[in-house]
PDB file of N, CA and C in Angstrom:
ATOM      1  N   UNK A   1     -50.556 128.286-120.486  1.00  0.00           N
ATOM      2  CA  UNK A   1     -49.544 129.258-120.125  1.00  0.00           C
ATOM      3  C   UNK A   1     -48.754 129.635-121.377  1.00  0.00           C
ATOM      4  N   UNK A   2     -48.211 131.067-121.650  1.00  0.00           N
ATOM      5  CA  UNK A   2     -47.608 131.567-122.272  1.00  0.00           C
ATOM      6  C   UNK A   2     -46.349 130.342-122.728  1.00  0.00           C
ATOM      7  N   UNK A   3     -45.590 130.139-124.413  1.00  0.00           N
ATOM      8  CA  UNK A   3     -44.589 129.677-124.452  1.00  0.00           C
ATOM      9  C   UNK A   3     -43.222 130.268-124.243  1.00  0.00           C
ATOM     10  N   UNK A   4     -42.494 129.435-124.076  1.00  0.00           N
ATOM     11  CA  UNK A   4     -40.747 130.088-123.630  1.00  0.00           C
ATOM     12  C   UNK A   4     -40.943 131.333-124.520  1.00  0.00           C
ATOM     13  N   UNK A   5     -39.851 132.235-123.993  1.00  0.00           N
ATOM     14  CA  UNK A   5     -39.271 133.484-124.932  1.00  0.00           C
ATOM     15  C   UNK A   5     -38.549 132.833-125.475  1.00  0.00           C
ATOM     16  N   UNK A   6     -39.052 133.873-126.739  1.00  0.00           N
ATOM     17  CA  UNK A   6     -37.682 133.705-128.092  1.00  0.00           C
ATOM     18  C   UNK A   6     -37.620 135.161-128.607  1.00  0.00           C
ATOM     19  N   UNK A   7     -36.728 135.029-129.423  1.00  0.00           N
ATOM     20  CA  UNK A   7     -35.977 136.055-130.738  1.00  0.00           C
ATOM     21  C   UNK A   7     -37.500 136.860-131.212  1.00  0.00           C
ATOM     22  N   UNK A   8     -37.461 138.223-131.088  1.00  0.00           N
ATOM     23  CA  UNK A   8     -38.521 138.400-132.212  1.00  0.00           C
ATOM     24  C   UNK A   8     -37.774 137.825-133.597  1.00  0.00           C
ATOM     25  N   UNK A   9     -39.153 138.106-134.109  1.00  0.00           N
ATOM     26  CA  UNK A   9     -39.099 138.047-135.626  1.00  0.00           C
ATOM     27  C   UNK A   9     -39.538 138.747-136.522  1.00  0.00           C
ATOM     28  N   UNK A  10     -39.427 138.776-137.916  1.00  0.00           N
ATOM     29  CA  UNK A  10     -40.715 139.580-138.725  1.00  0.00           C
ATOM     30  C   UNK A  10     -41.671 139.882-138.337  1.00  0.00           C
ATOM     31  N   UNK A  11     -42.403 138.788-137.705  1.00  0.00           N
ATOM     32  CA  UNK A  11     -43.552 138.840-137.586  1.00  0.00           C
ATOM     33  C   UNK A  11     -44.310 139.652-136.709  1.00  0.00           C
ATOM     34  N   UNK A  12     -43.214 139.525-135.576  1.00  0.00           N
ATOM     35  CA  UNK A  12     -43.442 139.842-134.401  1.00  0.00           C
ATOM     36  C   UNK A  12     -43.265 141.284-134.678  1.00  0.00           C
ATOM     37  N   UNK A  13     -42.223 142.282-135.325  1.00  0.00           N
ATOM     38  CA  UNK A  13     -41.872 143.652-135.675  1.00  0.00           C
ATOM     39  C   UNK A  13     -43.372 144.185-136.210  1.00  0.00           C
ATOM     40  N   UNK A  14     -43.736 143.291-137.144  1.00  0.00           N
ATOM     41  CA  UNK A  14     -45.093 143.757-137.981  1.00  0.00           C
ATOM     42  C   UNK A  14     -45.928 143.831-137.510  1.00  0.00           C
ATOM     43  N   UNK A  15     -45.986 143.263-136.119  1.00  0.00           N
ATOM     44  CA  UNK A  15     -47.343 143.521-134.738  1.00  0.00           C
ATOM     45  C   UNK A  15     -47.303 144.469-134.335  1.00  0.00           C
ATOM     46  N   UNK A  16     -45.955 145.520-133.687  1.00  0.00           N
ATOM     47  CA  UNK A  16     -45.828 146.242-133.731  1.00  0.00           C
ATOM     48  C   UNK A  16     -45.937 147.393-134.690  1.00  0.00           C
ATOM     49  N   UNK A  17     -45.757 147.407-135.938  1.00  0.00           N
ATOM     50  CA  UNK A  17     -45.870 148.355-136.593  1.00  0.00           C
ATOM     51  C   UNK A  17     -47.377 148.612-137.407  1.00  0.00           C
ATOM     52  N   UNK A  18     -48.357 147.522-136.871  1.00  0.00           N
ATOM     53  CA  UNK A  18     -49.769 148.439-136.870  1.00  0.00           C
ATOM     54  C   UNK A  18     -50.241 149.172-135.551  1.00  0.00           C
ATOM     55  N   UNK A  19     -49.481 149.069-134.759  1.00  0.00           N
ATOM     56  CA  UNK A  19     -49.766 150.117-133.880  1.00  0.00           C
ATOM     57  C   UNK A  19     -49.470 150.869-133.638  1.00  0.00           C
ATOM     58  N   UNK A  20     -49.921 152.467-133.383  1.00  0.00           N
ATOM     59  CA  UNK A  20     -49.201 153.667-132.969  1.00  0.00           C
ATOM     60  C   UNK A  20     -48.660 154.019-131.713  1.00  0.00           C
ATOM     61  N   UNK A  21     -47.347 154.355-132.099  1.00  0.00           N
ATOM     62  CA  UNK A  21     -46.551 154.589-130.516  1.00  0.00           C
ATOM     63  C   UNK A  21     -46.096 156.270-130.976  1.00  0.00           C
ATOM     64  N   UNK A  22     -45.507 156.589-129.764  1.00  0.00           N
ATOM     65  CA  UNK A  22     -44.896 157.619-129.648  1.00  0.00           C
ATOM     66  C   UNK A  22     -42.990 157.508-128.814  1.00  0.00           C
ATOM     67  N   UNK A  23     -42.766 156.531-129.077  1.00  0.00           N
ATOM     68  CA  UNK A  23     -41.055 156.772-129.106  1.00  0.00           C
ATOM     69  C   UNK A  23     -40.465 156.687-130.464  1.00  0.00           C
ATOM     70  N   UNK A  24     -38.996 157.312-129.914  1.00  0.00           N
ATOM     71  CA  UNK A  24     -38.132 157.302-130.778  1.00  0.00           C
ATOM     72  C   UNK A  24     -38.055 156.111-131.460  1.00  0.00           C
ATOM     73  N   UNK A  25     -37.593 154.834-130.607  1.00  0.00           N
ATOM     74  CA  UNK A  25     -37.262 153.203-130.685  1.00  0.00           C
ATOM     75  C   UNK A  25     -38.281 152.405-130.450  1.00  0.00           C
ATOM     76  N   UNK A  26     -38.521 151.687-131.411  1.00  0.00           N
ATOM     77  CA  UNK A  26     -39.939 150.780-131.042  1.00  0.00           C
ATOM     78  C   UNK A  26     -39.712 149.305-131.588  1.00  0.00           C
ATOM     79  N   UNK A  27     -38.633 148.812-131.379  1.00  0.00           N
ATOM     80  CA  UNK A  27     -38.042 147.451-131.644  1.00  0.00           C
ATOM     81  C   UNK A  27     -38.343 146.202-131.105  1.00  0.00           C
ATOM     82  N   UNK A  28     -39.173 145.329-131.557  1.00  0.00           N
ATOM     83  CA  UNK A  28     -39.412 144.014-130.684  1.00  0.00           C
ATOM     84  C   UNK A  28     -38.051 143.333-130.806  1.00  0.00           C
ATOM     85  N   UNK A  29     -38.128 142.863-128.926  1.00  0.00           N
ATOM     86  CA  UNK A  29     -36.848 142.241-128.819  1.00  0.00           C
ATOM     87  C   UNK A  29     -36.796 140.549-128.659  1.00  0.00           C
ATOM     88  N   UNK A  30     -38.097 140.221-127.955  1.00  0.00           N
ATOM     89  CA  UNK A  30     -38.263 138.829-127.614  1.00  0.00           C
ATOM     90  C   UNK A  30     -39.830 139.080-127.376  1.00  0.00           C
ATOM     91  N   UNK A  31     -40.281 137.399-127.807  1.00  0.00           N
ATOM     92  CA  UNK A  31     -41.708 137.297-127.542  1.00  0.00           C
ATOM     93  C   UNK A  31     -41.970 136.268-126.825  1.00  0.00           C
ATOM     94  N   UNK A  32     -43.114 136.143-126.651  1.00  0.00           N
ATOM     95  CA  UNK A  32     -44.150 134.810-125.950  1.00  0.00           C
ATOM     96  C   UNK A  32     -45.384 134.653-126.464  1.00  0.00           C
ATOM     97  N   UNK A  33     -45.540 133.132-126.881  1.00  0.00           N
ATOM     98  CA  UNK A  33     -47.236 133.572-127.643  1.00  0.00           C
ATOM     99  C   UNK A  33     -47.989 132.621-126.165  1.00  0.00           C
ATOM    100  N   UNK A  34     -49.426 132.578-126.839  1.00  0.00           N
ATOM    101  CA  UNK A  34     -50.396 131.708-125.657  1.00  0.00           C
ATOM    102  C   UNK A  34     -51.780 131.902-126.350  1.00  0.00           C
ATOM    103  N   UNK A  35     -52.470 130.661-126.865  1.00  0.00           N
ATOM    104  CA  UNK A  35     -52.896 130.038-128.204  1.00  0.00           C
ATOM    105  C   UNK A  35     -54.319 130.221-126.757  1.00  0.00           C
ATOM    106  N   UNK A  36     -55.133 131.249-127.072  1.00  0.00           N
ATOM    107  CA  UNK A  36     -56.845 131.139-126.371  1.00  0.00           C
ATOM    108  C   UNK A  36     -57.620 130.950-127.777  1.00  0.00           C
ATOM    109  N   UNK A  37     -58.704 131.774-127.756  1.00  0.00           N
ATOM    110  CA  UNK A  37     -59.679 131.887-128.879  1.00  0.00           C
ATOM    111  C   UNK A  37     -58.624 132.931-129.914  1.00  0.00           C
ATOM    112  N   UNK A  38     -57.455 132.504-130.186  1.00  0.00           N
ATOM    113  CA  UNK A  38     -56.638 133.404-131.108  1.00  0.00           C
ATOM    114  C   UNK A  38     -55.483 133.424-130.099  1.00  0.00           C
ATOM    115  N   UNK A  39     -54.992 134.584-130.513  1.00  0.00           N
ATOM    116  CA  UNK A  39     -52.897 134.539-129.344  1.00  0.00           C
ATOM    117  C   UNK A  39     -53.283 135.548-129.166  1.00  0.00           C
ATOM    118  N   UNK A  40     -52.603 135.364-127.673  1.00  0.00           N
ATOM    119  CA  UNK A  40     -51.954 136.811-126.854  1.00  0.00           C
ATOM    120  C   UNK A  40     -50.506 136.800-127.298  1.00  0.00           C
ATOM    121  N   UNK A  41     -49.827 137.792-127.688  1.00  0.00           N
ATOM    122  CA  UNK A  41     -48.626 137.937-128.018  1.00  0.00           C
ATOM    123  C   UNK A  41     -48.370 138.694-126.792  1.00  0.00           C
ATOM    124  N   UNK A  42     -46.983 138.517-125.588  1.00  0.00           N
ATOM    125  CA  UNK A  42     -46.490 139.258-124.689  1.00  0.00           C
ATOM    126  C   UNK A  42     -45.055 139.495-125.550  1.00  0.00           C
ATOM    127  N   UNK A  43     -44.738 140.807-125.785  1.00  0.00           N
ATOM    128  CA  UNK A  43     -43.674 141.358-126.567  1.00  0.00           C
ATOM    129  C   UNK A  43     -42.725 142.180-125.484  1.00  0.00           C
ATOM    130  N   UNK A  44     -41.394 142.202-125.598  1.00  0.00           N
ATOM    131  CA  UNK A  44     -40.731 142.997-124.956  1.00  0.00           C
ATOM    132  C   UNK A  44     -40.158 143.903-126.047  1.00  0.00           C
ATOM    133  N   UNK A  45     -40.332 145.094-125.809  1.00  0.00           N
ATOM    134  CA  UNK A  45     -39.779 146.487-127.246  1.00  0.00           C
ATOM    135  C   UNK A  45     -38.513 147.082-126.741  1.00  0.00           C
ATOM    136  N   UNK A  46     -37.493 147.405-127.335  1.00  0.00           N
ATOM    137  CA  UNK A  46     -36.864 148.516-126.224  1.00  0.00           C
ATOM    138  C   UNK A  46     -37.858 149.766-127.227  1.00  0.00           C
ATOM    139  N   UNK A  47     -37.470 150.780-125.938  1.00  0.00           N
ATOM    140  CA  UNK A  47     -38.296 152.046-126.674  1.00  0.00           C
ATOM    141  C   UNK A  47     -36.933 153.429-126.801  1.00  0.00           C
ATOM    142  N   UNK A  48     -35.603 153.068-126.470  1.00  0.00           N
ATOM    143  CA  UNK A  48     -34.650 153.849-126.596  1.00  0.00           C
ATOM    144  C   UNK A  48     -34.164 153.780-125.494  1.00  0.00           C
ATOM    145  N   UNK A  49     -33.051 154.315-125.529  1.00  0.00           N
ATOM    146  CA  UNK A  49     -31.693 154.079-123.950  1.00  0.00           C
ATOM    147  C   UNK A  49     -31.949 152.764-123.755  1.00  0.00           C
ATOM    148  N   UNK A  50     -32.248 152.583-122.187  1.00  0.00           N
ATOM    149  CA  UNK A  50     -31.753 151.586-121.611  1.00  0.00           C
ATOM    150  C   UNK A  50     -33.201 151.435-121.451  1.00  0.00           C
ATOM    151  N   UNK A  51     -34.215 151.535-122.099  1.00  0.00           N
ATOM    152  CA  UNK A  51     -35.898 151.705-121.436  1.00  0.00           C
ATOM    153  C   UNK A  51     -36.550 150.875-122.639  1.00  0.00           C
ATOM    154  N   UNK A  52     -37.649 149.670-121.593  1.00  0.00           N
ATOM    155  CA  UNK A  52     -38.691 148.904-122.649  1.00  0.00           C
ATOM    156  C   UNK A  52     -39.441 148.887-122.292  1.00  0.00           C
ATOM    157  N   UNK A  53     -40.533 148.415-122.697  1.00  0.00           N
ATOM    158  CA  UNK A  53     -41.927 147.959-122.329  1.00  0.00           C
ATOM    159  C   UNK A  53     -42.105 146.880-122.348  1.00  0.00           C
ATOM    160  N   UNK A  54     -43.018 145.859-122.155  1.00  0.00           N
ATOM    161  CA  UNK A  54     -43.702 144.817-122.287  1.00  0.00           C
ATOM    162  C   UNK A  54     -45.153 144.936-122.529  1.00  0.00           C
ATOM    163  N   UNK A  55     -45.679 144.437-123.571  1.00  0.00           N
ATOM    164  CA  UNK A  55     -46.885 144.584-124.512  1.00  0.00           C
ATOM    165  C   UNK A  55     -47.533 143.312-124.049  1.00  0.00           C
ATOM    166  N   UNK A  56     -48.733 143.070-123.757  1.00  0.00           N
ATOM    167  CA  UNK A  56     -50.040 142.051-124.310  1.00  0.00           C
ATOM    168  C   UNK A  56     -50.554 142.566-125.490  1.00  0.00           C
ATOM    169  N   UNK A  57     -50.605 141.640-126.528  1.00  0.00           N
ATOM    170  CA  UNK A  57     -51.586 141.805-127.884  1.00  0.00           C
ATOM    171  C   UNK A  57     -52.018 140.786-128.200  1.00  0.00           C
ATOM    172  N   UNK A  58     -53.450 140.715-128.605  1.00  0.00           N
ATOM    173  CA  UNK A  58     -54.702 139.960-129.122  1.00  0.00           C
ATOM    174  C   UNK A  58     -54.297 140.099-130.453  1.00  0.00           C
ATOM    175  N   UNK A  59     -54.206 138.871-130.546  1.00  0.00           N
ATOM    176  CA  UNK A  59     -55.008 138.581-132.259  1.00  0.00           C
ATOM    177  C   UNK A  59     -56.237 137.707-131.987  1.00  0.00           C
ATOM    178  N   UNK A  60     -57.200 137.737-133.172  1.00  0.00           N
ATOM    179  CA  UNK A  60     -58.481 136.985-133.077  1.00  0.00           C
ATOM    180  C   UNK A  60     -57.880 136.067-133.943  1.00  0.00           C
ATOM    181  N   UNK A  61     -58.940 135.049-134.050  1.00  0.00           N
ATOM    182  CA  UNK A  61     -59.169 134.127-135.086  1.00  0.00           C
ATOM    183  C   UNK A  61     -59.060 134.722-136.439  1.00  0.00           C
ATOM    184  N   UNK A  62     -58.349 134.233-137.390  1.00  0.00           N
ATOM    185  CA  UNK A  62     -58.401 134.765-138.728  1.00  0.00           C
ATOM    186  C   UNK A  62     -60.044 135.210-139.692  1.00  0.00           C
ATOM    187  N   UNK A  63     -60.819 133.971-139.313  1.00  0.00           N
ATOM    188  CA  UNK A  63     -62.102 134.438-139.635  1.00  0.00           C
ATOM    189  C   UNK A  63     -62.786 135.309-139.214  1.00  0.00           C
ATOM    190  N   UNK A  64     -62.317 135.934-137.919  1.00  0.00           N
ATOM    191  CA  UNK A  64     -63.113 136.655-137.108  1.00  0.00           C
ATOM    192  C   UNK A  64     -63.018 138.102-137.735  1.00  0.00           C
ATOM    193  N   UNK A  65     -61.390 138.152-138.659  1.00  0.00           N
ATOM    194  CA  UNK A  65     -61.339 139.717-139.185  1.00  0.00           C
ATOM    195  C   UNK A  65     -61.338 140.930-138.406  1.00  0.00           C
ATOM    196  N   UNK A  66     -60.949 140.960-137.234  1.00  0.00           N
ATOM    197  CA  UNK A  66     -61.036 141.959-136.555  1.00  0.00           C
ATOM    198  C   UNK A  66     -59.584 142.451-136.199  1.00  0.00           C
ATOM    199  N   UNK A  67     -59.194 143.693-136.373  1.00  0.00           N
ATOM    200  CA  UNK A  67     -57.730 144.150-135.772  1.00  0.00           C
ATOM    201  C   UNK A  67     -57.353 143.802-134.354  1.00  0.00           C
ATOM    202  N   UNK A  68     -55.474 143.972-134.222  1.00  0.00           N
ATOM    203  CA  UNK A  68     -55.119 143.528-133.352  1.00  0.00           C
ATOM    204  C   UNK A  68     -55.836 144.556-131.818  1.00  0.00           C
ATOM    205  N   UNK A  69     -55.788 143.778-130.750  1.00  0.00           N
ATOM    206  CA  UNK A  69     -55.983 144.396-129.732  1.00  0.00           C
ATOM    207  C   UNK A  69     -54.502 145.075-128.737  1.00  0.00           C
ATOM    208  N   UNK A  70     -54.207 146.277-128.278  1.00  0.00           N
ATOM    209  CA  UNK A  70     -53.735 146.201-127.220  1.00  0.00           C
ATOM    210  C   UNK A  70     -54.396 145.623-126.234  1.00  0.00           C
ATOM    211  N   UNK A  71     -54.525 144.910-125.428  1.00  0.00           N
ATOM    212  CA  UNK A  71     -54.821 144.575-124.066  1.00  0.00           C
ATOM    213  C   UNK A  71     -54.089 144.956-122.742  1.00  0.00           C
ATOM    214  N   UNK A  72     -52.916 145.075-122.430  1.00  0.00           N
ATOM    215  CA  UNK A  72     -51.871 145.147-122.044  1.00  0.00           C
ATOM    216  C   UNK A  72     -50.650 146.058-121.774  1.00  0.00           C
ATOM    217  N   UNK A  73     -50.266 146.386-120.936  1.00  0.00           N
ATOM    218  CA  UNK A  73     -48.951 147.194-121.209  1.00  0.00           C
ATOM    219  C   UNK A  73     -48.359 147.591-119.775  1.00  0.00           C
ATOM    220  N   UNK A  74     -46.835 147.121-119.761  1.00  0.00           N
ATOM    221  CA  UNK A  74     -45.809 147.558-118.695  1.00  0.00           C
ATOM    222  C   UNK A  74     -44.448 148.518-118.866  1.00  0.00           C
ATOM    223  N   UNK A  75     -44.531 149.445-118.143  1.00  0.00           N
ATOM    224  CA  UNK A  75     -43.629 150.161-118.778  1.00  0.00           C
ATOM    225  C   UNK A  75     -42.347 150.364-117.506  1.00  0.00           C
ATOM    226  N   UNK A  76     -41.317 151.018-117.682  1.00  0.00           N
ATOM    227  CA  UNK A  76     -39.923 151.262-116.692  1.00  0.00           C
ATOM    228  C   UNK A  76     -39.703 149.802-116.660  1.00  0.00           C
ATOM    229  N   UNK A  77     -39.616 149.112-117.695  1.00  0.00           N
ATOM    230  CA  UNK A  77     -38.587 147.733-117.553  1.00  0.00           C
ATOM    231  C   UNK A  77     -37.134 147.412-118.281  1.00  0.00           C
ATOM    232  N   UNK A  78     -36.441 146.543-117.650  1.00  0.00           N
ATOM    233  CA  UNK A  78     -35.318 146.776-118.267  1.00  0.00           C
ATOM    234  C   UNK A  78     -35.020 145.959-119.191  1.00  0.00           C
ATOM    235  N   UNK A  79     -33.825 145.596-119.865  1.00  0.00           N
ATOM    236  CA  UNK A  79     -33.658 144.654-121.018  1.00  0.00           C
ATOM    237  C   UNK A  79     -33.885 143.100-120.402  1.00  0.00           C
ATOM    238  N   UNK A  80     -32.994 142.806-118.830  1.00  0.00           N
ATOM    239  CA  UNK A  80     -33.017 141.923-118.006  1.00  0.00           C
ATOM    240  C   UNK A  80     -34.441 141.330-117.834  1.00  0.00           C
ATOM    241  N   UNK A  81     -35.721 141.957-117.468  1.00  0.00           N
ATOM    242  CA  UNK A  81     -37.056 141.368-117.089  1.00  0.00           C
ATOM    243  C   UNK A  81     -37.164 140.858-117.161  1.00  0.00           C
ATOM    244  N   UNK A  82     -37.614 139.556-116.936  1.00  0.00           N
ATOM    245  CA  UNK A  82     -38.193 139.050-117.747  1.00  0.00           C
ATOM    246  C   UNK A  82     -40.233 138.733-118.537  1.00  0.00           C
ATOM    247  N   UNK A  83     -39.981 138.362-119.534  1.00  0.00           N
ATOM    248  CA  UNK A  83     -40.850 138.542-120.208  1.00  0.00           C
ATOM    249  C   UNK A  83     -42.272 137.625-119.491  1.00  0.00           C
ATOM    250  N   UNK A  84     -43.050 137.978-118.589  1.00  0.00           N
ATOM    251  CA  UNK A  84     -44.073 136.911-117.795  1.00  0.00           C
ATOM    252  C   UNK A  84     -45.788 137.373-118.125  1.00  0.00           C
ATOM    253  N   UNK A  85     -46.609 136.594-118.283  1.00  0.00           N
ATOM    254  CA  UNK A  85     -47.488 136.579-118.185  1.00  0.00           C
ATOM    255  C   UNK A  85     -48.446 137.750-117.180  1.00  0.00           C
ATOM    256  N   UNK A  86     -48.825 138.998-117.651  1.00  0.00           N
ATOM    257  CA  UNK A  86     -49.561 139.932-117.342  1.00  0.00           C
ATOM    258  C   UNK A  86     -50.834 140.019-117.803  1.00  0.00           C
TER     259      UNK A  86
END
């Protein structure tokens, strides 16, 4: 199962910013990882106003060399949600 939410971080911003979005606001706010053949990252973004999403993203294995995956995505959520396993 996914670990507790926490704080994004660097890291977590930089997951986001190889991917292309189309809002104004694209800020990771809190994450969750969950360690399979590589991590699912579940991210909460706000995307502007009072409006976020919640992301699933794949990473592979480092050897595997392959870019991140969207897998995932919930949208009309609020800051409150919380961040769960989709």
């Amino acid at each position: 199962s996914p670990s507790a939410a926490q704080p994004a971080t660097a890291e977590t911003q930089n997951i986001l910013e190889e991917k292309e979005h189309k809002f104004p606001v694209f800020k990771a706010v809190s994450f969750r990882s969950q360690v399979v053949v590589g991590t699912n990252y579940f991210i909460k973004v706000h995307v502007g106003d009072e409006e976020f999403v919640h992301l699933r993203v794949f990473q592979s294995l480092p050897h595997e060399n392959k870019p991140l995956t969207l897998s995932n995505f919930q949208t009309n959520k609020a800051k409150q949600d919380e961040l769960s396993y989709f």
